[in-house]
Protein backbone atom coordinates (compact mmCIF):
# COMPACT_ATOMS: atom_id res chain seq x y z
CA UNK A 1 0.00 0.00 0.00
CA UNK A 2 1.66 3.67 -0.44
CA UNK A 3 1.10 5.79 1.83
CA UNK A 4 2.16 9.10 -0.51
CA UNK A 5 2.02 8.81 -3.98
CA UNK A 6 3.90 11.83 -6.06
CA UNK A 7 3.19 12.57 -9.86
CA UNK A 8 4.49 15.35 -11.82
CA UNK A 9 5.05 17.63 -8.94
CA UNK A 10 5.90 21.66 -9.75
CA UNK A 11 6.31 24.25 -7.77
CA UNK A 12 7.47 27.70 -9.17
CA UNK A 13 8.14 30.96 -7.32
CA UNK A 14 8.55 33.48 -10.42
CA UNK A 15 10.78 31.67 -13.24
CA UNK A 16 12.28 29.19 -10.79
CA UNK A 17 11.07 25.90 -10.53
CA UNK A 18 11.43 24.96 -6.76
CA UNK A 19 10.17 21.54 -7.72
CA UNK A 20 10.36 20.37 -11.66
CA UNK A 21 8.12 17.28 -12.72
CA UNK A 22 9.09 15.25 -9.09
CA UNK A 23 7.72 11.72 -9.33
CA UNK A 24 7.60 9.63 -5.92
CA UNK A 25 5.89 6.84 -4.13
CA UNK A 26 6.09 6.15 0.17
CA UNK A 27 5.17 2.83 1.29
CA UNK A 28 2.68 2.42 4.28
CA UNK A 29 4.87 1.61 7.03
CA UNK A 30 8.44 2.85 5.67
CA UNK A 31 11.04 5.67 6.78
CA UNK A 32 12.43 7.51 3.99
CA UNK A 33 14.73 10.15 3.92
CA UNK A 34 14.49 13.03 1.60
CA UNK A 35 18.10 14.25 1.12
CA UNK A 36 19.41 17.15 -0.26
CA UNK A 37 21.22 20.42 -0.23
CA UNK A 38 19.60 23.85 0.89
CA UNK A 39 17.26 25.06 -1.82
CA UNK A 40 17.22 21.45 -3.46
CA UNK A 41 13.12 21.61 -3.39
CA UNK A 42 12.58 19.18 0.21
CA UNK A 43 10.94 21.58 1.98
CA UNK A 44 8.59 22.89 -0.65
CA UNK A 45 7.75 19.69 -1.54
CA UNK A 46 6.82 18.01 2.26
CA UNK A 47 4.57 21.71 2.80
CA UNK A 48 2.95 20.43 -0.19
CA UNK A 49 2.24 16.78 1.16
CA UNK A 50 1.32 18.87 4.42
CA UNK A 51 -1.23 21.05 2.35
CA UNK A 52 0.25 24.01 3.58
CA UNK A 53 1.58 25.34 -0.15
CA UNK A 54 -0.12 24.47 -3.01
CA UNK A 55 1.37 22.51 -6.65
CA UNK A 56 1.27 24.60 -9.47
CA UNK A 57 1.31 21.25 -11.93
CA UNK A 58 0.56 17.42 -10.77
CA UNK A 59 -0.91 14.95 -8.56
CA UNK A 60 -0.21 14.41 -4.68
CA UNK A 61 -2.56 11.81 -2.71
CA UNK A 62 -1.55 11.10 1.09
CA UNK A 63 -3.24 8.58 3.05
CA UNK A 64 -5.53 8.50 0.45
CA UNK A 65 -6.21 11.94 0.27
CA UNK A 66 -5.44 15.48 -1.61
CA UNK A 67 -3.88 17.55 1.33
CA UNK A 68 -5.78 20.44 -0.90
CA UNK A 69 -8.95 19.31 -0.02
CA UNK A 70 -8.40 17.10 2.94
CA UNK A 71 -10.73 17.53 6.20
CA UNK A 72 -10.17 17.61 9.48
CA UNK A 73 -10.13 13.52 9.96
CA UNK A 74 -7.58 13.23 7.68
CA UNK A 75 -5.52 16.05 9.89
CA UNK A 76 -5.99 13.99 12.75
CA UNK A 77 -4.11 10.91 11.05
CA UNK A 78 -0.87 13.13 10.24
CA UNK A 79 1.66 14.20 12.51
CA UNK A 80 4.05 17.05 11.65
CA UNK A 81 7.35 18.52 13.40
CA UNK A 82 8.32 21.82 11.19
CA UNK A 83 11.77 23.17 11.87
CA UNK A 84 10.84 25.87 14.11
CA UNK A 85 7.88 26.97 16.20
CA UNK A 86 6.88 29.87 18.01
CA UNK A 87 4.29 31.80 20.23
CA UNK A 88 4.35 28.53 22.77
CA UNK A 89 7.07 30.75 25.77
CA UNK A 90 4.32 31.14 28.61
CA UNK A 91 3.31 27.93 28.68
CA UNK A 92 5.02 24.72 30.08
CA UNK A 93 5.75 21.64 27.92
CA UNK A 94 2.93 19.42 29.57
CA UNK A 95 0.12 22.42 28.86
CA UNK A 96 0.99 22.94 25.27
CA UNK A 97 1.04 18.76 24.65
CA UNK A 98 -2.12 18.50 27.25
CA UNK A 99 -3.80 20.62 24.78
CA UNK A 100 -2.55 19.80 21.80
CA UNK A 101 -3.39 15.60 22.74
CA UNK A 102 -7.45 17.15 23.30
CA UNK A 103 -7.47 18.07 19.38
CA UNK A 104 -6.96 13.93 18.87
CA UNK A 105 -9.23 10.93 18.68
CA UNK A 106 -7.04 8.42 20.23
CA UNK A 107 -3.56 10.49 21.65
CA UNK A 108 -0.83 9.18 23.18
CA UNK A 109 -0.68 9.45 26.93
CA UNK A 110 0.92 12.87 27.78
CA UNK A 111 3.30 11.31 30.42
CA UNK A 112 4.55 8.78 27.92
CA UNK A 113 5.38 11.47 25.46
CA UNK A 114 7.10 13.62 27.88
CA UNK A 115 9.62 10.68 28.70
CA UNK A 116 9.75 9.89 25.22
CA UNK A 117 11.58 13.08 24.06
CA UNK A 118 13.34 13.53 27.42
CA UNK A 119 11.58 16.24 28.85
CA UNK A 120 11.03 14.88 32.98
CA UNK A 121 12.99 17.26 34.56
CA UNK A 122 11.09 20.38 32.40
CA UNK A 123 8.22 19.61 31.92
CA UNK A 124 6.51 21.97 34.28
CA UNK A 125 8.88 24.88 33.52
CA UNK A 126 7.82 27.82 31.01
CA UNK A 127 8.69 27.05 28.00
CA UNK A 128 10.93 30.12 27.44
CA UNK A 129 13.43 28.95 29.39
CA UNK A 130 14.19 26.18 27.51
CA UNK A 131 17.33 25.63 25.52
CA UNK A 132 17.27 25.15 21.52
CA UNK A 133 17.85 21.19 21.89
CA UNK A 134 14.91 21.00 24.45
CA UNK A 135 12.24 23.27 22.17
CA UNK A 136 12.88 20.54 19.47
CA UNK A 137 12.02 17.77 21.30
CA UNK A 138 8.69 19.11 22.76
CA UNK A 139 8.71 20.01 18.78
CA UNK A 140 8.77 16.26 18.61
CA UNK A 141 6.56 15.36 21.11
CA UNK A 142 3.95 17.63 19.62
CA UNK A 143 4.60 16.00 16.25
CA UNK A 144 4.01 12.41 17.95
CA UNK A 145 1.27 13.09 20.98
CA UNK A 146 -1.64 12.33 18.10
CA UNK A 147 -0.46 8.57 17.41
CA UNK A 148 -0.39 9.62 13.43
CA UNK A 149 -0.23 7.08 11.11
CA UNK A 150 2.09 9.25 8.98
CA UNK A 151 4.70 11.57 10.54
CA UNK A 152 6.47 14.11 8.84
CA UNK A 153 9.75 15.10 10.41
CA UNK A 154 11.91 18.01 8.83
CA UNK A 155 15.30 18.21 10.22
CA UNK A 156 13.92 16.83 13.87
CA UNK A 157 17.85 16.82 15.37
CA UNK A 158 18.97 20.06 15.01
CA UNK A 159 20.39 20.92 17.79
CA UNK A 160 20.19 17.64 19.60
CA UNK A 161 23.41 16.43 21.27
CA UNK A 162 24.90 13.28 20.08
CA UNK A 163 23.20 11.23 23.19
CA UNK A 164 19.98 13.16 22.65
CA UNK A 165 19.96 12.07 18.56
CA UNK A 166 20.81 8.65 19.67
CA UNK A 167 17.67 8.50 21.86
CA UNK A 168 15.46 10.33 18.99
CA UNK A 169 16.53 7.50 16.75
CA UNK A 170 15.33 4.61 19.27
CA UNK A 171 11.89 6.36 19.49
CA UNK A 172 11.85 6.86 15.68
CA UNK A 173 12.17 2.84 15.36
CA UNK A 174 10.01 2.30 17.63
CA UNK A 175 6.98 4.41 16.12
CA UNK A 176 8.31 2.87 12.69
CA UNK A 177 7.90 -0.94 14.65
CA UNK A 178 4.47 0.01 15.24
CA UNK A 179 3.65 0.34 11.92
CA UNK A 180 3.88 4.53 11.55
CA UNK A 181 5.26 6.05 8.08
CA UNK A 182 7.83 8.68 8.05
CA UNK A 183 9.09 11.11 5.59
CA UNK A 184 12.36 12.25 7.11
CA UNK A 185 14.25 15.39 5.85
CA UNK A 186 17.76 15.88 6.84
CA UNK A 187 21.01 17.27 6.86
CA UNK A 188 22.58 14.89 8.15
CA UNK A 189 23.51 11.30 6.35
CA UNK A 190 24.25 9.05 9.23
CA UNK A 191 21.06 9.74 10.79
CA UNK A 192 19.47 8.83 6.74
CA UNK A 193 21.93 5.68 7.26
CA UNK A 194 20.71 4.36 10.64
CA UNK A 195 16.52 5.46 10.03
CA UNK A 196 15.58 5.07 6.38
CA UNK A 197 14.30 1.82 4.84
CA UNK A 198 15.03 4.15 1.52
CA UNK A 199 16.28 7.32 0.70
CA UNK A 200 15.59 9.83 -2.04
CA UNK A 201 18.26 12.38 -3.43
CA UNK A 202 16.82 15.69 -4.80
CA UNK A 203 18.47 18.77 -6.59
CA UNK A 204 16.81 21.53 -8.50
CA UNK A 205 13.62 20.41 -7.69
CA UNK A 206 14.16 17.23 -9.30
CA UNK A 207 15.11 13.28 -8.06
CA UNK A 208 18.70 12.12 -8.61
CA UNK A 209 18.58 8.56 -7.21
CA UNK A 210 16.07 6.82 -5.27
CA UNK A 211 17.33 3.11 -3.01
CA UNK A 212 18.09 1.72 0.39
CA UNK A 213 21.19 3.64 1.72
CA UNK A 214 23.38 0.51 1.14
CA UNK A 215 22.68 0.68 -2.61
CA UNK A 216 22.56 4.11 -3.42
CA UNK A 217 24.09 5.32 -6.51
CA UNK A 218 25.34 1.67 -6.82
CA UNK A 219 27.04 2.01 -3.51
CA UNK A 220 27.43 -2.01 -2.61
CA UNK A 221 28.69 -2.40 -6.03
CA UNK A 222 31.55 0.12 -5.74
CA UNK A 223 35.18 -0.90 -5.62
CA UNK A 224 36.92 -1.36 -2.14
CA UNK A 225 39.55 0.33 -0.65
CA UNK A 226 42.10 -1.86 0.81
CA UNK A 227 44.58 0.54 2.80
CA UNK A 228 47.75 -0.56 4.98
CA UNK A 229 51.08 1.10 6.38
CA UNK A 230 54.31 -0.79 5.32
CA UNK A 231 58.07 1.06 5.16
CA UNK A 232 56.81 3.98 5.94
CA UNK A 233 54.14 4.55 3.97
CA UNK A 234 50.47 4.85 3.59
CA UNK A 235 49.97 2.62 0.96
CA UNK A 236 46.35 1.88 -1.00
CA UNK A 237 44.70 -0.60 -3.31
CA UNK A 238 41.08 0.10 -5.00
CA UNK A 239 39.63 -3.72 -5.58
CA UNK A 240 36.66 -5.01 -6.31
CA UNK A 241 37.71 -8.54 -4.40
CA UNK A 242 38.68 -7.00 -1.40
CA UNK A 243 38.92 -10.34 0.96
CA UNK A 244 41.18 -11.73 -1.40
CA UNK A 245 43.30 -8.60 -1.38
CA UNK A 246 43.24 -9.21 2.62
CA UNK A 247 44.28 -12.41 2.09
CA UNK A 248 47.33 -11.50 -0.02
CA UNK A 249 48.40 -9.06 2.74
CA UNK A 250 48.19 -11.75 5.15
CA UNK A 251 50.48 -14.01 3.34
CA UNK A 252 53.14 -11.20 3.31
CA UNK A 253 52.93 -9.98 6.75
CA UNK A 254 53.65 -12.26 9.87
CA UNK A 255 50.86 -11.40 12.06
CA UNK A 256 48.52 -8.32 11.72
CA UNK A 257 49.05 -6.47 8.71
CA UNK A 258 49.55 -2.79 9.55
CA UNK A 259 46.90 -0.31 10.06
CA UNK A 260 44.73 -2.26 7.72
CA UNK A 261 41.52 -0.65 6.55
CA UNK A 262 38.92 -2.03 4.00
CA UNK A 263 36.17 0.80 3.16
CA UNK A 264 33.60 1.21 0.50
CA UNK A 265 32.26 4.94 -0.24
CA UNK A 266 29.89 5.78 2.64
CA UNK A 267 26.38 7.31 1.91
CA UNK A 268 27.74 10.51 2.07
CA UNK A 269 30.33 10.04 -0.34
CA UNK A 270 27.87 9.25 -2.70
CA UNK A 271 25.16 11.87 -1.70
CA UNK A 272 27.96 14.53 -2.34
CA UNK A 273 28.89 13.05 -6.32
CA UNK A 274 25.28 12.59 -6.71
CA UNK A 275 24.21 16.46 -6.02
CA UNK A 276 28.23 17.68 -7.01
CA UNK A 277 26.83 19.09 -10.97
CA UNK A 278 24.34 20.82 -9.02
CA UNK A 279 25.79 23.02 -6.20
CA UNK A 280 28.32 25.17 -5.69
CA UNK A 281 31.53 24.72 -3.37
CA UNK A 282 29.90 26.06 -1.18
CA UNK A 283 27.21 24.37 -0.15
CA UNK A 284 29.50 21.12 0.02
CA UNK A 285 31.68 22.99 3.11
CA UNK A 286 28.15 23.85 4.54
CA UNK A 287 27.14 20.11 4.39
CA UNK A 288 30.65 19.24 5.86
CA UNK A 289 30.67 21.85 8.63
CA UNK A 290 27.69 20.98 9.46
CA UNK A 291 28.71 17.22 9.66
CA UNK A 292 31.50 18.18 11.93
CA UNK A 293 29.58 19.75 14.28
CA UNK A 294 27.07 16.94 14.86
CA UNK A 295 29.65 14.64 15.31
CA UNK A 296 31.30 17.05 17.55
């Protein structure tokens, strides 16, 4: 069953084409990851499937539905976390998800939500006196308090330390385990890696490549890279038989051979060659500061 189905998608602002002839389908029950760089067309796009903007050309159905047209039933099946929110400083965390769980047929319990995104210890405290990594989770929590069959998350870690985007990832496998789909937009590729069933790569408003993260852009079919230290030097080999190269090495050495490394390219190798003819240098040192800093 699909869950989103995509046809022919434009968006324009003036003579630019934010989105240009997109095709997509989202299984019921998947995570996918819509990747790529600022301007690219992801965030137009997922407004669209919100029904918040509307398509200039094309056909979008979620859950059945044009998000045009939908009512307020179909609302209450859809869960969205938007990358920023606003107006919510005088209340506490527990009010604004009390209230928001009211608007919901059948909401999560407002306690479980609360431990969910790691908000015990403020949960009763205003609001504005929360730090940027704590306003996203209760961004998440109000995203999740509805029990949506669909959830749309757009950039959900920003500003999450590394424990708190390990913790974000359990709880996004475990709303995936119980059956919820979720179109993920992000930044960063190791959280694509470790959520997404598949992963879509967009530039200029159109899709690049479209596969699991293992075998995107022909990733598990890529040549190795066997790497070892030996007189003094760094020394590589680019194989496609990799074990057997190991097993050369091992006859030369006696024990361990040297610094060994085997690597393929990683997803973000290939995300960056994939979107390279359609960026500028800088927007790959953006993607890689911003890399560094997550991993910081």
């Amino acid at each position: 069953m699909t869950a989103i189905s995509i046809r022919g998608l434009v968006k324009a602002y003036g003579d630019r084409r934010a989105v240009d002839g997109l095709d997509l389908d989202i299984e019921t029950g998947e995570v996918f990851a819509l990747l790529g760089p600022n301007g690219a067309g992801k965030t137009t796009t997922v407004e669209i499937l919100e029904g918040f903007r509307t398509a200039d050309e094309g056909e979008v159905s979620v859950l059945d539905a044009d998000p045009r047209t939908a009512d307020r039933a179909w609302r209450n099946r859809i869960g969205i976390v938007l990358q920023t929110s606003a107006g919510l400083d005088l209340l506490t965390p527990r009010e604004i998800l009390t209230s928001t769980a009211h608007t919901y047929a059948t909401p999560r319990g407002v306690g479980e939500v609360i431990a969910a995104v790691g908000l015990e210890e403020k949960a009763d405290e205003r609001i504005a006196g929360l730090s940027g990594g704590q306003r996203r989770r209760l961004d998440v929590g109000l995203g999740i308090v509805g029990r949506p069959e669909l959830l749309f998350l757009d950039e959900p870690t920003t500003g999450f330390d590394p424990q708190a985007r390990r913790d974000f990832w359990e709880l996004i496998r475990n709303l995936a385990s119980e059956g919820t789909t979720i179109l993920l937009t992000t930044h960063y590729l190791d959280e694509a890696e470790q959520l997404a069933d598949r992963v879509g790569v967009i530039a200029a408003g159109r899709l690049l490549a479209l596969d699991t993260p293992a075998n995107l852009g022909g990733r598990a079919s890529e040549e190795a890279t066997v790497a070892w230290s030996e007189d003094g030097h760094r020394r590589t080999v680019r194989t496609a038989t990799p074990t057997l190269e190991v097993r050369r090495l091992s006859e030369r050495f006696v024990g361990e051979v040297p610094e060994l490394v085997v690597s393929r390219p990683s997803l973000e190798d290939t995300y960056l060659s994939l979107i390279a003819p359609h960026v500028t240098q800088a927007d790959v040192e953006d993607h890689a500061t911003t890399t560094r800093k997550v991993l910081a």
